[in-house]
C-alpha atoms as a PDB file:
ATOM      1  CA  UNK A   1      -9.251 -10.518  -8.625  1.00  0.00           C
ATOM      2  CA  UNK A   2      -6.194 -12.853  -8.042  1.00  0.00           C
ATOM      3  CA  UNK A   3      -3.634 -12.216  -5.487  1.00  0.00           C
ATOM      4  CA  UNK A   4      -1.015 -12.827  -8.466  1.00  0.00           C
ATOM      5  CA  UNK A   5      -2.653  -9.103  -9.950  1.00  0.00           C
ATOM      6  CA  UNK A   6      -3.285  -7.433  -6.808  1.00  0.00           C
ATOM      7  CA  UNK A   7       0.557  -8.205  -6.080  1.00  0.00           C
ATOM      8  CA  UNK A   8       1.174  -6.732  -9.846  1.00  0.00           C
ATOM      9  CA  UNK A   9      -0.644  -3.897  -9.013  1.00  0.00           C
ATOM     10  CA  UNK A  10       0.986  -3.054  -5.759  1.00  0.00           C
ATOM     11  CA  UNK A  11       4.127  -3.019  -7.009  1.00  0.00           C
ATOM     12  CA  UNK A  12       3.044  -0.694  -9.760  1.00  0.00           C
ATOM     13  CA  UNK A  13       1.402   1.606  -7.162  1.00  0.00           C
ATOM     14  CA  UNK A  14       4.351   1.846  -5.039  1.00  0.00           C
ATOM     15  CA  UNK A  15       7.646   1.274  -7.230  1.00  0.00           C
ATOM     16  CA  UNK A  16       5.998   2.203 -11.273  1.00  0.00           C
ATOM     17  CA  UNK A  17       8.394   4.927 -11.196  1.00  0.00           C
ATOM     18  CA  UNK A  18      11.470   2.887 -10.807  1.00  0.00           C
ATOM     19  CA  UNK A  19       9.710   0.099 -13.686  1.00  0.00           C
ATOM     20  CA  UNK A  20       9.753   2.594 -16.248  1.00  0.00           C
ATOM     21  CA  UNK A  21      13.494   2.850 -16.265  1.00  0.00           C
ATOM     22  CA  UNK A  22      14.758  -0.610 -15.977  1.00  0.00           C
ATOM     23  CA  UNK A  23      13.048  -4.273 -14.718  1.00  0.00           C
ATOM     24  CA  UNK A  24      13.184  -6.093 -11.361  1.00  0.00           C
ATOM     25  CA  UNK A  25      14.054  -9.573 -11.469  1.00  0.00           C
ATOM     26  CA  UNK A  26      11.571 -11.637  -9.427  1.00  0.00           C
ATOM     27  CA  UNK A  27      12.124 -10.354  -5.548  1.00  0.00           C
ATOM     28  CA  UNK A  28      14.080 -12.480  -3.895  1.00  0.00           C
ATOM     29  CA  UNK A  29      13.002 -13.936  -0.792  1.00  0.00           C
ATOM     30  CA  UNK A  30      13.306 -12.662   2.886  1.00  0.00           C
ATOM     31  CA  UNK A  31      15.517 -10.124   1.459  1.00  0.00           C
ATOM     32  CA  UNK A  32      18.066  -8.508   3.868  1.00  0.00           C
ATOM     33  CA  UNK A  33      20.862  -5.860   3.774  1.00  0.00           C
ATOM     34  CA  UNK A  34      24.340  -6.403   5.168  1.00  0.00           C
ATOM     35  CA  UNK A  35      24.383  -5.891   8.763  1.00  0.00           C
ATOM     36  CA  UNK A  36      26.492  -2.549   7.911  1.00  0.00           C
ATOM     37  CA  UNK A  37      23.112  -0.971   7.278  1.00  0.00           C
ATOM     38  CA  UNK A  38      20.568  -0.633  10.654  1.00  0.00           C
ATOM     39  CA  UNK A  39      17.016  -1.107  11.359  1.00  0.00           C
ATOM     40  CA  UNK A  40      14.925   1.376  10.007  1.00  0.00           C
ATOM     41  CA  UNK A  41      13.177   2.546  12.875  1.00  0.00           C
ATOM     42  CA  UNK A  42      15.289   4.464  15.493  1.00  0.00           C
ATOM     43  CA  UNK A  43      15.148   2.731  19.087  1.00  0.00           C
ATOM     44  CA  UNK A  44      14.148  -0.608  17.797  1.00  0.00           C
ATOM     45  CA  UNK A  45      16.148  -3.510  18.437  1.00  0.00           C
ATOM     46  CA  UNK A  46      18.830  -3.224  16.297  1.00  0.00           C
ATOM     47  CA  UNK A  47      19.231  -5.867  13.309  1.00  0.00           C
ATOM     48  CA  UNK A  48      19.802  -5.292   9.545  1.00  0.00           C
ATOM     49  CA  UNK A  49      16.789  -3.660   7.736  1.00  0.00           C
ATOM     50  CA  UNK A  50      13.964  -6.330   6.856  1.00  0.00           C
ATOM     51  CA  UNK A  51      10.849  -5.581   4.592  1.00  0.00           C
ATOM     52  CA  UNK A  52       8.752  -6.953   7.350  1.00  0.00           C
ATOM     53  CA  UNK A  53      10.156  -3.573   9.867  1.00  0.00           C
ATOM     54  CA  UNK A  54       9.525  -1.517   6.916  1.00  0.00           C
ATOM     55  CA  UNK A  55       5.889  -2.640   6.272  1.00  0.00           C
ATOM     56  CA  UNK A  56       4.413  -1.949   9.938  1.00  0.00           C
ATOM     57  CA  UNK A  57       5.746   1.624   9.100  1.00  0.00           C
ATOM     58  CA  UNK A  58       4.144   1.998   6.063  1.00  0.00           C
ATOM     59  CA  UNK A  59       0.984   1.043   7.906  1.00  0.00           C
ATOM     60  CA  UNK A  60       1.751   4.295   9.913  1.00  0.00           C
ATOM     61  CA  UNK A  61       2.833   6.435   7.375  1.00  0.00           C
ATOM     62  CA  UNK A  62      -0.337   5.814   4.907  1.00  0.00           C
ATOM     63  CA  UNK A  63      -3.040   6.003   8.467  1.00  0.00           C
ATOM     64  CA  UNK A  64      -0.914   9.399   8.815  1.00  0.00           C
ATOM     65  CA  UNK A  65      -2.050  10.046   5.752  1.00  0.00           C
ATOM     66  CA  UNK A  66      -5.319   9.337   6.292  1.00  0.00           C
ATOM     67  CA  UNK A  67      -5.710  10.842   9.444  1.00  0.00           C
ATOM     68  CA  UNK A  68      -4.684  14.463   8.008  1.00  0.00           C
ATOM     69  CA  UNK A  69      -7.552  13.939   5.530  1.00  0.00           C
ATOM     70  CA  UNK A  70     -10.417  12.972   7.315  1.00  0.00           C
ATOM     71  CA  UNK A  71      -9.041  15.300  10.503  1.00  0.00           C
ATOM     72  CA  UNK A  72      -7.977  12.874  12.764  1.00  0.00           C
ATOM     73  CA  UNK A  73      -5.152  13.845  15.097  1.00  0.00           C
ATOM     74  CA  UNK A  74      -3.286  11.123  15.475  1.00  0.00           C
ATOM     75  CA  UNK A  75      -2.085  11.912  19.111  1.00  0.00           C
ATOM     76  CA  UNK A  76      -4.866  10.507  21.526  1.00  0.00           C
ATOM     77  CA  UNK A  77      -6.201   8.126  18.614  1.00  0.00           C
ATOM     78  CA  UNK A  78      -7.255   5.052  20.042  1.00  0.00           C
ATOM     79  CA  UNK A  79      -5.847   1.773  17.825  1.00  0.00           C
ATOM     80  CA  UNK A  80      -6.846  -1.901  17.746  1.00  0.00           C
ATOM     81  CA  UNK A  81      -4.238  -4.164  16.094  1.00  0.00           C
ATOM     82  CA  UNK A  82      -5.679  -7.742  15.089  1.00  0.00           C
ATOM     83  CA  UNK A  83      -1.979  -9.447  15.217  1.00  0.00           C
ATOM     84  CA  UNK A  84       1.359  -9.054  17.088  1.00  0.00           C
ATOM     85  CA  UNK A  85       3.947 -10.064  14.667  1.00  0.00           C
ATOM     86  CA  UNK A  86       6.174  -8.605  12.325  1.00  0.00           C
ATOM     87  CA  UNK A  87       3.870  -6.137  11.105  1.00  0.00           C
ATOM     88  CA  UNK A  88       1.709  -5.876  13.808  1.00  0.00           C
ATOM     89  CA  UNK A  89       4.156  -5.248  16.823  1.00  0.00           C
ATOM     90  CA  UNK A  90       6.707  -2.638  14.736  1.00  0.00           C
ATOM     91  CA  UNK A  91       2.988  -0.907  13.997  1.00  0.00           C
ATOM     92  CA  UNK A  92       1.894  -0.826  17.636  1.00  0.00           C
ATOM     93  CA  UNK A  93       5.181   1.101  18.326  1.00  0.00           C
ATOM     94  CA  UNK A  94       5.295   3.546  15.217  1.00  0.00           C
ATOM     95  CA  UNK A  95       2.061   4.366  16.670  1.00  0.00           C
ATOM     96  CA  UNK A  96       2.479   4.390  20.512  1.00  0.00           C
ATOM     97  CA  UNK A  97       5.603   6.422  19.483  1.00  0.00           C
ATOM     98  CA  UNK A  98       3.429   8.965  17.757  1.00  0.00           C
ATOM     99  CA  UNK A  99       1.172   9.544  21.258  1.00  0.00           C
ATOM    100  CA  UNK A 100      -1.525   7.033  19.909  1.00  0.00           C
ATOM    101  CA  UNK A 101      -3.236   4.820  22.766  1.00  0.00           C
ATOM    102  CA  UNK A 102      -2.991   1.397  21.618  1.00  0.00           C
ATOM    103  CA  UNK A 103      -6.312  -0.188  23.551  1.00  0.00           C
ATOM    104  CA  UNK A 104      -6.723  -3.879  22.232  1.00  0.00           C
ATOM    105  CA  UNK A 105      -3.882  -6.510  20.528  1.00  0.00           C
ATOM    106  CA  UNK A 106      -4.240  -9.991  19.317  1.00  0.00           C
ATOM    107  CA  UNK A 107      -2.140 -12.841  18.839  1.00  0.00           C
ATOM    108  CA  UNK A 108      -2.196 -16.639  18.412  1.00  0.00           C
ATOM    109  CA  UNK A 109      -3.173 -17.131  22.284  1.00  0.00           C
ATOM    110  CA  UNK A 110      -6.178 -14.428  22.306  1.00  0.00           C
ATOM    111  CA  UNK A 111      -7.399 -11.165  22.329  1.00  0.00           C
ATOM    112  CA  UNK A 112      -6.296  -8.287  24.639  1.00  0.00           C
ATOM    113  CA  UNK A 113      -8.138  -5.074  25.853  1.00  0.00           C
ATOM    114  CA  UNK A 114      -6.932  -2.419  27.758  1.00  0.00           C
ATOM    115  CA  UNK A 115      -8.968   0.818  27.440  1.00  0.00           C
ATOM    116  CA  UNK A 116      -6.246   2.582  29.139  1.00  0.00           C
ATOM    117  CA  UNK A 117      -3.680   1.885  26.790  1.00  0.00           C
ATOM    118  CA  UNK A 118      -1.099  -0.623  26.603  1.00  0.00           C
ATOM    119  CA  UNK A 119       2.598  -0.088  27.356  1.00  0.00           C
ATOM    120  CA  UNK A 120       3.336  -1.451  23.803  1.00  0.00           C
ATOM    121  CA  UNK A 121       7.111  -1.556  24.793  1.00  0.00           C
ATOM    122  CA  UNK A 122       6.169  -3.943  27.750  1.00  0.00           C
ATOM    123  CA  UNK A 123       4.217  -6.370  25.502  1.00  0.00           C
ATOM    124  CA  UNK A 124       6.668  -6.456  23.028  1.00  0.00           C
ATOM    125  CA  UNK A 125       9.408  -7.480  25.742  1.00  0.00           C
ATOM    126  CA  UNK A 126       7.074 -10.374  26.657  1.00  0.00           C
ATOM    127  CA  UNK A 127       6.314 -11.672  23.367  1.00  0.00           C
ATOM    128  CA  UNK A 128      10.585 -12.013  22.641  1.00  0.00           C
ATOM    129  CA  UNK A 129      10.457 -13.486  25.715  1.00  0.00           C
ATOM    130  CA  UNK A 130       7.608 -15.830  25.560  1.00  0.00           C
ATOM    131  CA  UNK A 131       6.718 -15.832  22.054  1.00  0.00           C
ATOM    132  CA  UNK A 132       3.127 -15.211  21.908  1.00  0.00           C
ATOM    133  CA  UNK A 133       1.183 -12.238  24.080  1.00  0.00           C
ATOM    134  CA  UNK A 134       0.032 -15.431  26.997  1.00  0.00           C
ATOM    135  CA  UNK A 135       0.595 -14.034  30.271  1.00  0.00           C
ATOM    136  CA  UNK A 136       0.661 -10.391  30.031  1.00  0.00           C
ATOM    137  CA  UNK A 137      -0.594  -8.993  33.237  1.00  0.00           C
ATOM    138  CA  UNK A 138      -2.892  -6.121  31.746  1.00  0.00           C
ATOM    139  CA  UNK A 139      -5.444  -6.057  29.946  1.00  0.00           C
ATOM    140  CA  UNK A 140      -9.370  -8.338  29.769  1.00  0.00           C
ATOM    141  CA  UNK A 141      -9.164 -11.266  27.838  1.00  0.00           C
ATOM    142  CA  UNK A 142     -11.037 -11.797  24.954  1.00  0.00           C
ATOM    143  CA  UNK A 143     -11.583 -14.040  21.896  1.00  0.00           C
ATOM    144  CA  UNK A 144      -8.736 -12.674  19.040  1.00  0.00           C
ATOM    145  CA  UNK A 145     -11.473 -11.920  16.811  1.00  0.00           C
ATOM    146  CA  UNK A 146     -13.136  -9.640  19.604  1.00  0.00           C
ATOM    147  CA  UNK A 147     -10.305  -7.196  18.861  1.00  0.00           C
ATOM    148  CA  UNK A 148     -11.608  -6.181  15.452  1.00  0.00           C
ATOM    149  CA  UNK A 149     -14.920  -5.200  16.958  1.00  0.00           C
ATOM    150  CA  UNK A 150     -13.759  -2.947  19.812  1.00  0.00           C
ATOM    151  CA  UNK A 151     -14.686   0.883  19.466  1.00  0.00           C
ATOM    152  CA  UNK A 152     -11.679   2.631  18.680  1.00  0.00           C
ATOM    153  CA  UNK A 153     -10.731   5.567  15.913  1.00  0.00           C
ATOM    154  CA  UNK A 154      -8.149   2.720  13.789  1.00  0.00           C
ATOM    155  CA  UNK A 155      -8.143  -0.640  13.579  1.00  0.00           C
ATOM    156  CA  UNK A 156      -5.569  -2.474  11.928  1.00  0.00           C
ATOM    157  CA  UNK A 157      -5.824  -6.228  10.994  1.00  0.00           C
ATOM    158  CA  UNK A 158      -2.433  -7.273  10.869  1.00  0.00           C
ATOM    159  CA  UNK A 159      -1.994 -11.004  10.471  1.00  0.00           C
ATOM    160  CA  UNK A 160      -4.300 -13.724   8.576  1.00  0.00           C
ATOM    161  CA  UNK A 161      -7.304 -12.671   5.558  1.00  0.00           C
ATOM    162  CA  UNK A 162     -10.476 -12.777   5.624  1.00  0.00           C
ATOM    163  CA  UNK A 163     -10.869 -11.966   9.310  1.00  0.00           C
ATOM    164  CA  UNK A 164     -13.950  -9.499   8.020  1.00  0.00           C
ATOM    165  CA  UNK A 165     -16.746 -10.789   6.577  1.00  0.00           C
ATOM    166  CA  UNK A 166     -20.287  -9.437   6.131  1.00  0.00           C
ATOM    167  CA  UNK A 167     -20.970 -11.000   9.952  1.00  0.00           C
ATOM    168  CA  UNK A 168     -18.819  -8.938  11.579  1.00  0.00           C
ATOM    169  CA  UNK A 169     -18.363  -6.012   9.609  1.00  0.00           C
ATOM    170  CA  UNK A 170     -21.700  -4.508  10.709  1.00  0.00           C
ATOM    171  CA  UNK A 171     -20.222  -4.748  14.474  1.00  0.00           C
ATOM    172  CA  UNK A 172     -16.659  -2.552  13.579  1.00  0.00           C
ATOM    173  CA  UNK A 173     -16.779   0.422  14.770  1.00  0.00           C
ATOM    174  CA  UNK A 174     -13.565   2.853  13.814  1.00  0.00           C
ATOM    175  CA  UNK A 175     -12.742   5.534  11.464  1.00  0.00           C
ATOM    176  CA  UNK A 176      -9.984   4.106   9.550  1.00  0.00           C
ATOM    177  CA  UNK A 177      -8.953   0.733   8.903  1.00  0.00           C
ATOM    178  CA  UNK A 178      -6.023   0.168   8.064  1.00  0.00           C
ATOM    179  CA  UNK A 179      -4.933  -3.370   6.195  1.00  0.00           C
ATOM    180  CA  UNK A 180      -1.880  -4.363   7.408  1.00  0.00           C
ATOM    181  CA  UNK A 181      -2.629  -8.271   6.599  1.00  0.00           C
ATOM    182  CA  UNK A 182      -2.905  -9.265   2.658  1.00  0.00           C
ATOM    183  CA  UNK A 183      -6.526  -9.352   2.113  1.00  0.00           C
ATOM    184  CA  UNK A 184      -7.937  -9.234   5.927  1.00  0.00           C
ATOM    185  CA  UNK A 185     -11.303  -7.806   4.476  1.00  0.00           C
ATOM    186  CA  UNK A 186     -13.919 -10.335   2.088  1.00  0.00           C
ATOM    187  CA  UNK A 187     -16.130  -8.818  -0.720  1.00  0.00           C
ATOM    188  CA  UNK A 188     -19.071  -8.744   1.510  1.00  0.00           C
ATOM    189  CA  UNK A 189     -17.660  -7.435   4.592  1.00  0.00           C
ATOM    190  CA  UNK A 190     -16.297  -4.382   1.936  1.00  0.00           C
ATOM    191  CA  UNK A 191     -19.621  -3.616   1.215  1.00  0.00           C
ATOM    192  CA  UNK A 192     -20.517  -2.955   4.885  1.00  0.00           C
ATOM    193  CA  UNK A 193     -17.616  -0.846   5.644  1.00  0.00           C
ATOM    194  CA  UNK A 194     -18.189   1.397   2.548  1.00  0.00           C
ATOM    195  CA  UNK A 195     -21.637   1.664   3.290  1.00  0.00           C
ATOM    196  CA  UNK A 196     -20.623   2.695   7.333  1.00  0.00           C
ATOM    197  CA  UNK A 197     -18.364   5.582   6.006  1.00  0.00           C
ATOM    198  CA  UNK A 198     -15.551   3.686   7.551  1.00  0.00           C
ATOM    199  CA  UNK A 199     -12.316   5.022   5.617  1.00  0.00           C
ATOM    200  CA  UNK A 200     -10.777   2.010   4.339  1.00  0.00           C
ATOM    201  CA  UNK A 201      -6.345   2.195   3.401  1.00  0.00           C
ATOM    202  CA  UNK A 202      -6.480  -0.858   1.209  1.00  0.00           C
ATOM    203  CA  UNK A 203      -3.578  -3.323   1.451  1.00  0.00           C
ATOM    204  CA  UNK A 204      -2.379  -3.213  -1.702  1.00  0.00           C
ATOM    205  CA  UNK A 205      -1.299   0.382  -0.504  1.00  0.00           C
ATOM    206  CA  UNK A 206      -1.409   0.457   3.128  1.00  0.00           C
ATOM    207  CA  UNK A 207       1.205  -2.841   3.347  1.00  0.00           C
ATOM    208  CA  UNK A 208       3.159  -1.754   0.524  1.00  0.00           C
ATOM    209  CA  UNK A 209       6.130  -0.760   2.758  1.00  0.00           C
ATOM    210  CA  UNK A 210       7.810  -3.954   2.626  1.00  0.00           C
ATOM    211  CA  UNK A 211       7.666  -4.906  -1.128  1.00  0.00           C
ATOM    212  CA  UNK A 212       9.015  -0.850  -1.334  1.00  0.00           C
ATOM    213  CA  UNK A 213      12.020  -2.102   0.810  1.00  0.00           C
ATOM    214  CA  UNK A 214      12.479  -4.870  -0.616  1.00  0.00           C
ATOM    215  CA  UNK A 215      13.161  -3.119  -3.879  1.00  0.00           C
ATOM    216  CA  UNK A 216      15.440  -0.682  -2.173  1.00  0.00           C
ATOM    217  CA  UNK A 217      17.585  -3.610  -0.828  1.00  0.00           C
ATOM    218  CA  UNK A 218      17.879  -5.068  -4.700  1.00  0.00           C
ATOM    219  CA  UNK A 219      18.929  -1.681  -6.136  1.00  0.00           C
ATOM    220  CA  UNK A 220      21.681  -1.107  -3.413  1.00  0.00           C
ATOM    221  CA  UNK A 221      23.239  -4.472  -3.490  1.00  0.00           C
ATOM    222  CA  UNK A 222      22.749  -4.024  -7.384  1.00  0.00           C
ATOM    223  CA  UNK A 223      25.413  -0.727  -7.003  1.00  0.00           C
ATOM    224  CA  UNK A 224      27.220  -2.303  -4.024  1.00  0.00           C
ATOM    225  CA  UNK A 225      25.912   0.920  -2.432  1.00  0.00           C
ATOM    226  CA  UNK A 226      24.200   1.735   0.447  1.00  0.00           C
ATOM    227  CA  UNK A 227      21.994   4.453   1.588  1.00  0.00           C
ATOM    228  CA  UNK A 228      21.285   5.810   5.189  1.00  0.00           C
ATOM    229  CA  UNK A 229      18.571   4.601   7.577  1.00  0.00           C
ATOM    230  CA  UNK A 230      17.054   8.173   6.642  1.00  0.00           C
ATOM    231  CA  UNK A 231      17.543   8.350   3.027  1.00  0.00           C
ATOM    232  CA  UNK A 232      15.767   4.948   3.056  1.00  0.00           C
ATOM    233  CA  UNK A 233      12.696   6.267   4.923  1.00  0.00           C
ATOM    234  CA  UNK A 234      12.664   9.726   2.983  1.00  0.00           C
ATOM    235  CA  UNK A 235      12.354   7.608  -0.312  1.00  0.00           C
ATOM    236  CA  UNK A 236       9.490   5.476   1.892  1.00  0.00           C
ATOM    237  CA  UNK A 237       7.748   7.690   2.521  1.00  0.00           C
ATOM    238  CA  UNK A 238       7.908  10.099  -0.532  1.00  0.00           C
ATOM    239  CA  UNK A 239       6.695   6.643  -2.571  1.00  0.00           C
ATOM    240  CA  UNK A 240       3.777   5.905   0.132  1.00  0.00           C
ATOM    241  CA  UNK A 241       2.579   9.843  -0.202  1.00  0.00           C
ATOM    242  CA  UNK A 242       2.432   9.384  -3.854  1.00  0.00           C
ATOM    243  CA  UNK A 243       0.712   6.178  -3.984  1.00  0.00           C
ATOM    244  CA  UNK A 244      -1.634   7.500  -1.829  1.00  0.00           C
ATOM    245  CA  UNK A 245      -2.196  10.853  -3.373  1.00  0.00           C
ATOM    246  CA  UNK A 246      -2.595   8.849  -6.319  1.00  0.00           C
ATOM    247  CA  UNK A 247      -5.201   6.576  -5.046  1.00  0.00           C
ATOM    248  CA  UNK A 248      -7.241   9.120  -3.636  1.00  0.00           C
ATOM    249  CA  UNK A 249      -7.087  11.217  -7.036  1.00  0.00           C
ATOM    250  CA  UNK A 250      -8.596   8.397  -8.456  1.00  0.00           C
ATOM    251  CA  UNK A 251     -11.386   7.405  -5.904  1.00  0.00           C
ATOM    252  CA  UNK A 252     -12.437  10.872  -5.939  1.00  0.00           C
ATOM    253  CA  UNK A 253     -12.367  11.248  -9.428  1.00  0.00           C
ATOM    254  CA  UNK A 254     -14.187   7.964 -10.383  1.00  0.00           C
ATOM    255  CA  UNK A 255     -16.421   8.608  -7.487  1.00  0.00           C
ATOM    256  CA  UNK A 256     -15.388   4.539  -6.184  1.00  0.00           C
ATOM    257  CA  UNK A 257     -14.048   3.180  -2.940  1.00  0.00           C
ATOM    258  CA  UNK A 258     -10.300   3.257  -2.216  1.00  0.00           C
ATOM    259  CA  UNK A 259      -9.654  -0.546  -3.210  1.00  0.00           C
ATOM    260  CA  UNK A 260     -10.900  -0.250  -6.104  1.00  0.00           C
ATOM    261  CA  UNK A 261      -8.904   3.261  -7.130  1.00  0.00           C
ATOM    262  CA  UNK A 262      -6.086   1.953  -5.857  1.00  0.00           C
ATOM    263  CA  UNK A 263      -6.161  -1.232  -8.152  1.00  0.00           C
ATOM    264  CA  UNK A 264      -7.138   0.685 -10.818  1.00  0.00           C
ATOM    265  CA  UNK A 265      -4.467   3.234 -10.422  1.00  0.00           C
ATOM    266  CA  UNK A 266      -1.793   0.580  -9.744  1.00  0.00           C
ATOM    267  CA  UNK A 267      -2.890  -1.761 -13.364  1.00  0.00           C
ATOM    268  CA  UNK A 268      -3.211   1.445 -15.056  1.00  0.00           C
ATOM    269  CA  UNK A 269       0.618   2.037 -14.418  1.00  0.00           C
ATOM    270  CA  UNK A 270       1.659  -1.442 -15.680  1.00  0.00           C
ATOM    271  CA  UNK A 271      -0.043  -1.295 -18.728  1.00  0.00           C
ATOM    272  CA  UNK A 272       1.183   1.933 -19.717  1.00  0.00           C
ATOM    273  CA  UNK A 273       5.170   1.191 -18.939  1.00  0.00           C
ATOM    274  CA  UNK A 274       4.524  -2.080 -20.658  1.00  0.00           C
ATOM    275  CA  UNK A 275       3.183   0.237 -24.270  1.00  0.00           C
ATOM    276  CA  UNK A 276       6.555   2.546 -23.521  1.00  0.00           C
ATOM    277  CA  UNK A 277       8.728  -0.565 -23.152  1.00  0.00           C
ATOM    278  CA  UNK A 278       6.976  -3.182 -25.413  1.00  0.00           C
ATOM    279  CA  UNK A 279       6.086  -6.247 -24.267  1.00  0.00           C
ATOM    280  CA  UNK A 280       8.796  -8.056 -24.827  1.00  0.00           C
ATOM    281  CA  UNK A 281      11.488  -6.134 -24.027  1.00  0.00           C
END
């Protein structure tokens, strides 16, 4: 499978809806609104609204998901997050925000583990201050990759793929993982996890928030109209519940693991708009 069709089948997961009535043109790049429209999480720093904000939420939104399912309160939930960037930072704080302990955090300069929790506002500070996570007083140091393998209920890999691989997968130890990175898990490291019961949110859904966004941004400036911070995170997360909903209909259904329902459910969508539309039109 290509990244070219599990990008097609993303989109169709999250935005099919929207497809059927009229097409995207090809999404444009870093897309940003106007600065009259704010960030889209409350308390952040406040900048216009970027897809990259929007897809460390959706990493929230579809573990929240999750976590109702499998009866996981989120509150008290111990989280690992393999990266501290864009996606990986606005994650730590959806989460720390939501009474999760965030116990371990990796960046370029190294792994971090705190078992008491890190003050994810205080790490944050550094990094805009310093630019990577090197120096922060708390926390044991360990290699970056250590941080996928620390005990905790999530773990989110949140920067470079294939980070797990059939070496290391047998060593993870969490309830949910949740891909925040584009394609952080290999074929034989999937295998492992499936076979552990681990409860995997693919990233074709899980990381969907920004390419969701991003859409959002091309239909307003398309109208020269622009919605609210919570009329954009309404439709978020309406979209993300679907997608999700959807995804697990079909895993359940065709008795196979979430990646592969969610691809299925996602090129199953394309190829029906493209019948109603035709495929040239």
């Amino acid at each position: 499978m290509t990244r070219a069709l599990a990008a097609l089948a993303l989109f169709a997961v999250a935005a099919a809806p929207a497809l059927a009535q009229q097409a995207a043109p090809p999404a444009p790049a870093a897309p940003v609104i106007e600065t009259r429209t704010r960030s889209l999480f409350e308390g952040l720093e406040r900048r216009p609204l970027e897809a990259v904000t929007a897809t460390g939420r959706g990493v929230v939104y579809t573990t929240m998901f999750a976590c109702e399912e499998i009866g996981l309160k989120l509150e008290g939930a111990t989280v690992a997050i393999h990266g501290f960037g864009n996606v990986g930072a606005h994650a730590a704080q959806e989460f720390a925000r939501r009474g999760a302990k965030v116990i371990a955090i990796a960046d370029i300069s190294g792994g971090y583990v705190n078992q008491r929790g890190f003050d994810v506002e205080a790490m944050v500070a550094h990094v805009k201050s310093h630019r990577t996570l090197e120096g922060i007083e708390s926390g044991d140091r360990v290699a970056g990759l250590d941080v996928l393998t620390v005990p905790c209920d999530i773990l989110v890999p949140a920067a470079i793929g294939e980070v797990i691989n059939g070496q290391n997968a047998p060593k993870i130890r969490c309830k949910i993982l949740a891909e925040g990175a584009n394609g952080p898990t290999m074929v034989d490291g999937d295998k492992v996890l499936d076979q552990a019961g681990v409860f995997v949110i693919p990233d074709i859904l899980c990381n969907a928030g920004g390419v969701i966004v991003s859409y959002f941004e091309w239909v307003q400036n398309g109208m020269s109209f622009f919605w609210s911070e919570e009329e954009i995170d309404t439709r978020l997360h309406r979209i993300l519940k679907d997608a999700y909903t959807r995804t697990r209909k079909m895993a359940k259904e065709r008795r196979v693991p979430n990646r592969i329902a969610a691809l299925c459910e996602g090129i199953s969508r394309v190829d029906r708009t493209m019948r109603l539309r035709g495929l040239y039109a």
